[in-house]
Protein backbone atom coordinates (compact mmCIF):
# COMPACT_ATOMS: atom_id res chain seq x y z
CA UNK A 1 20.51 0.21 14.34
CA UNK A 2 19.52 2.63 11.47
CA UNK A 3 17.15 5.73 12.01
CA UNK A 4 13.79 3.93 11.06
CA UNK A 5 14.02 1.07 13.23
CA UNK A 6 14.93 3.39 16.35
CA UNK A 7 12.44 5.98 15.67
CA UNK A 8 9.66 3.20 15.20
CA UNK A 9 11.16 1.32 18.45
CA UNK A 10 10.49 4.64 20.31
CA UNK A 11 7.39 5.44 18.84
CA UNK A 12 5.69 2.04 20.09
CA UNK A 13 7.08 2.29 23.76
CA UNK A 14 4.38 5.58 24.12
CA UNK A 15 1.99 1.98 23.37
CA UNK A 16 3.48 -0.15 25.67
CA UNK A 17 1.48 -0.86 28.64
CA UNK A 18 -2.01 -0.31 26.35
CA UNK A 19 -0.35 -3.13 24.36
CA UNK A 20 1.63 -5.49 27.54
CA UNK A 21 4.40 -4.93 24.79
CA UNK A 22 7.91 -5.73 27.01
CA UNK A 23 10.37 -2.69 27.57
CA UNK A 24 13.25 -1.29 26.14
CA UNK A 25 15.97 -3.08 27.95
CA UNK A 26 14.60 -6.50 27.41
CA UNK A 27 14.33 -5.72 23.91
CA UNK A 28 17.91 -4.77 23.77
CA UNK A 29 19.06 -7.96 25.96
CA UNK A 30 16.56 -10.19 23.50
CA UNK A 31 18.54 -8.02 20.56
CA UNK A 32 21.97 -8.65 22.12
CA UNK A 33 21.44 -11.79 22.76
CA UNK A 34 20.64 -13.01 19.09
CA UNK A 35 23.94 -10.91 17.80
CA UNK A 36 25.68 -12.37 20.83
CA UNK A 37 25.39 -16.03 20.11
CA UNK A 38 24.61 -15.38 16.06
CA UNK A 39 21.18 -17.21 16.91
CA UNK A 40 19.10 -17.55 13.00
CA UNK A 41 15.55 -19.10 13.70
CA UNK A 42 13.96 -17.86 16.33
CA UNK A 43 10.06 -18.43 17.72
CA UNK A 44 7.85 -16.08 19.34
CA UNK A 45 4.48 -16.49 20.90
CA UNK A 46 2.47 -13.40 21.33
CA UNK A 47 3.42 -10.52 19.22
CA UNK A 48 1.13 -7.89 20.25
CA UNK A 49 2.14 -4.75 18.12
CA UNK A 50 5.54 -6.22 16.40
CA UNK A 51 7.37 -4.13 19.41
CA UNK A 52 9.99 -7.45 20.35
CA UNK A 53 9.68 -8.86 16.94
CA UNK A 54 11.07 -5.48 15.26
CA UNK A 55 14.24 -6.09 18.14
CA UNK A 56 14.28 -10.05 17.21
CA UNK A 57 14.14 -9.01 13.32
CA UNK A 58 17.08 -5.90 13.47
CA UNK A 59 19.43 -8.94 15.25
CA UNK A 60 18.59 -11.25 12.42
CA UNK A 61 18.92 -8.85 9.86
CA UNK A 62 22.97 -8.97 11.53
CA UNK A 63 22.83 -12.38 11.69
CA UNK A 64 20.89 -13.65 8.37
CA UNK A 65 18.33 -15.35 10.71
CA UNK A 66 14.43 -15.58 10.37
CA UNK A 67 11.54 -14.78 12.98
CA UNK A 68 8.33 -16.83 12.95
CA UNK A 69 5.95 -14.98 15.46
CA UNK A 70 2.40 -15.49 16.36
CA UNK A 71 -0.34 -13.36 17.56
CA UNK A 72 -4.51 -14.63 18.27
CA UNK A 73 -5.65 -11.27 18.00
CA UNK A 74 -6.90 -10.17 14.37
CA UNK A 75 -8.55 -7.19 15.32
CA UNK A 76 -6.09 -4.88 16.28
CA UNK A 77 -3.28 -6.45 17.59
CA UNK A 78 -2.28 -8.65 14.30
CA UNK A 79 -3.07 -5.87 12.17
CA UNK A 80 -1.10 -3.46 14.07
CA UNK A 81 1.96 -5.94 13.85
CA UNK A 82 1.92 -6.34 10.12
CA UNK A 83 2.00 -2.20 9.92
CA UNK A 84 4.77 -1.94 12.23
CA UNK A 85 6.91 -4.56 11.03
CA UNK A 86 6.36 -3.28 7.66
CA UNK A 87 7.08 0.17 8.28
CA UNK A 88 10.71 -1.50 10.01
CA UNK A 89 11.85 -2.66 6.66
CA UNK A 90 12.59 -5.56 7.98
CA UNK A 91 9.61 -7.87 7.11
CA UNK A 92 12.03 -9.97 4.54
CA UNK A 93 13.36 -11.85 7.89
CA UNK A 94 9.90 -12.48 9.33
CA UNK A 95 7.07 -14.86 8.91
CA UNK A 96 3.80 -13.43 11.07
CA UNK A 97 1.11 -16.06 11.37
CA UNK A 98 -2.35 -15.20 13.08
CA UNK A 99 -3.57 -17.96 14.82
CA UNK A 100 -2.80 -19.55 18.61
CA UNK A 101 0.36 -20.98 19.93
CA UNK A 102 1.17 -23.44 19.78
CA UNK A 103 -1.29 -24.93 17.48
CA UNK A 104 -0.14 -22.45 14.55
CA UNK A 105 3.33 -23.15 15.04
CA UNK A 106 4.61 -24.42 11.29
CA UNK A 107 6.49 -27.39 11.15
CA UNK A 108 9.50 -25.68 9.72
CA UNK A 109 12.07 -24.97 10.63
CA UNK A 110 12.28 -28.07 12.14
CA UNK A 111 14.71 -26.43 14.69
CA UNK A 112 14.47 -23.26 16.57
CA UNK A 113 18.05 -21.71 18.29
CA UNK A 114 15.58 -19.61 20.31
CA UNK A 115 11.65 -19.38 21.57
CA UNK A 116 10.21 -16.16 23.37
CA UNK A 117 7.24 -16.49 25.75
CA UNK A 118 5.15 -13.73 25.84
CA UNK A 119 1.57 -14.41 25.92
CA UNK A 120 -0.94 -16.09 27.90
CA UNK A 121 0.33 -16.97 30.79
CA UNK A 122 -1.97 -20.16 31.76
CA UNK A 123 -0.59 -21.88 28.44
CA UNK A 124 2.75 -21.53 28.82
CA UNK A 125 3.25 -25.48 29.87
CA UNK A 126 1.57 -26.17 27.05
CA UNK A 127 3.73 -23.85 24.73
CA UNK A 128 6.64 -25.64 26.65
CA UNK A 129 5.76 -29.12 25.79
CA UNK A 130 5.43 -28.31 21.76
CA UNK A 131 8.59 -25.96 21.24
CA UNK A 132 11.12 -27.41 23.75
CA UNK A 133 11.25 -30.74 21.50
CA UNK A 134 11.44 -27.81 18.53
CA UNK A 135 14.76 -26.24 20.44
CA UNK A 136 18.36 -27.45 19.07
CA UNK A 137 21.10 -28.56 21.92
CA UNK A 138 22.08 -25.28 22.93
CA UNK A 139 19.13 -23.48 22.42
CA UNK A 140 17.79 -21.03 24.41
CA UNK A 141 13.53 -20.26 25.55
CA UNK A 142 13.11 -17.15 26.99
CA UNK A 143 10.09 -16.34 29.35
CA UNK A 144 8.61 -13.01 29.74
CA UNK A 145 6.63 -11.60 32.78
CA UNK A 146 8.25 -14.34 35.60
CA UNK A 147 8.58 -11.38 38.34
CA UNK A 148 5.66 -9.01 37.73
CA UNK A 149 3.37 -12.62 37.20
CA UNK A 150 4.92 -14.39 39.97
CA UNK A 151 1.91 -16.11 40.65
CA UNK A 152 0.28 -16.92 37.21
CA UNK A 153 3.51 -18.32 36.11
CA UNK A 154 5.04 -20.31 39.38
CA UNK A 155 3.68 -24.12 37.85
CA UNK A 156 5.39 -23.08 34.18
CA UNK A 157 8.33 -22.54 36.77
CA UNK A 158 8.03 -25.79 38.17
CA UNK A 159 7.34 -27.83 35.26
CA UNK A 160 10.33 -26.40 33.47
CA UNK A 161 13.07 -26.43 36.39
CA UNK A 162 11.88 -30.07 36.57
CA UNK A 163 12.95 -30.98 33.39
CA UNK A 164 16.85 -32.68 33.55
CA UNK A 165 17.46 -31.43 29.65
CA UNK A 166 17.20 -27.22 30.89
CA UNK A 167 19.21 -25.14 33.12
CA UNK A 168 16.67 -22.09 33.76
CA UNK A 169 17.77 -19.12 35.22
CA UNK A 170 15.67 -15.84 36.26
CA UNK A 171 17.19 -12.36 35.22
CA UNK A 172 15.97 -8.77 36.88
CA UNK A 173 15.24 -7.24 33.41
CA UNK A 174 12.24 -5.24 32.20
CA UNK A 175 9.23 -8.17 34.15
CA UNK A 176 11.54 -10.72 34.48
CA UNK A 177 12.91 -12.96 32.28
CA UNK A 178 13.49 -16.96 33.10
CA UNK A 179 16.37 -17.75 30.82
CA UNK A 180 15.92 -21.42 29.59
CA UNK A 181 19.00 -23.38 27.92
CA UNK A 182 18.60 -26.68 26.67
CA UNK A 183 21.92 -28.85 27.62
CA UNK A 184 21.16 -32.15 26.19
């Protein structure tokens, strides 16, 4: 990771509860984990400040991948993204769109290798049911926030451990992560 990208990383975790941005060691795991399993189009709903995308985007600056991330919030959080993401010098490999997920969600790539939940927590059955159809064989969605919002998220948890295609699994990093891989 060069000397911009880290210095940038550490200057937006001073941000990160004002901005519900996720911590360091899921952004490393999220990082990792595109390197890992050389992962090129990935999805993100909710990018708040550009703090995961800028992980998501140094991975698939490795891997010759592309993120598409959206963000609902013009007046400060979408701005603040397009700054930071600039200022990363990695804004070739992304495509920021300002609207809602999963409305806004382009039509291509047809195929995602991997979606990241992050934002409203009441939609996330609804941001299920559009990008799980949008997820190759293989294919990962990752879900922020399943420990500290227990609660908020427990009928996302449901709906998606009752589907026979995924084989979800919750990890103890940063809020919790549910770890969803498509098998068929």
């Amino acid at each position: 990771m060069n000397k911009t990208v880290k210095r940038l990383l550490k200057e937006l975790e001073k941000t990160r509860k004002k901005y519900w941005n996720i911590d360091a060691k899921t952004g490393q795991f999220l990082n990792q984990l595109v390197k890992d399993r050389k992962y090129k189009k990935v999805l993100e709903f909710g990018t708040s400040t550009g703090y995961s995308a800028i992980w998501f985007l140094e991975a698939l600056s490795k891997t010759g991948g592309h993120l598409t991330t959206i963000e609902s919030h013009k007046k400060e959080r979408f701005p603040l993204a397009q700054k930071h993401i600039k200022e990363s010098g990695l804004s070739a490999y992304a495509t920021l769109i300002l609207g809602h997920a999963p409305e806004d969600t382009p039509e291509t790539p047809k195929l995602f290798d991997l979606a990241f939940f992050d934002a409203t927590k009441y939609e996330h059955i609804d941001y299920f049911k559009a990008a799980s159809k949008r997820i190759k064989k293989g294919g990962t969605i990752i879900t922020d926030n399943m420990i500290s919002h227990k609660k908020e998220l427990t009928p996302y948890l449901k709906h998606i451990t009752s589907q026979k295609d995924w084989q979800s699994e919750v990890l103890n990093i940063g809020s919790g992560l549910l770890v969803s891989t498509k098998i068929k």
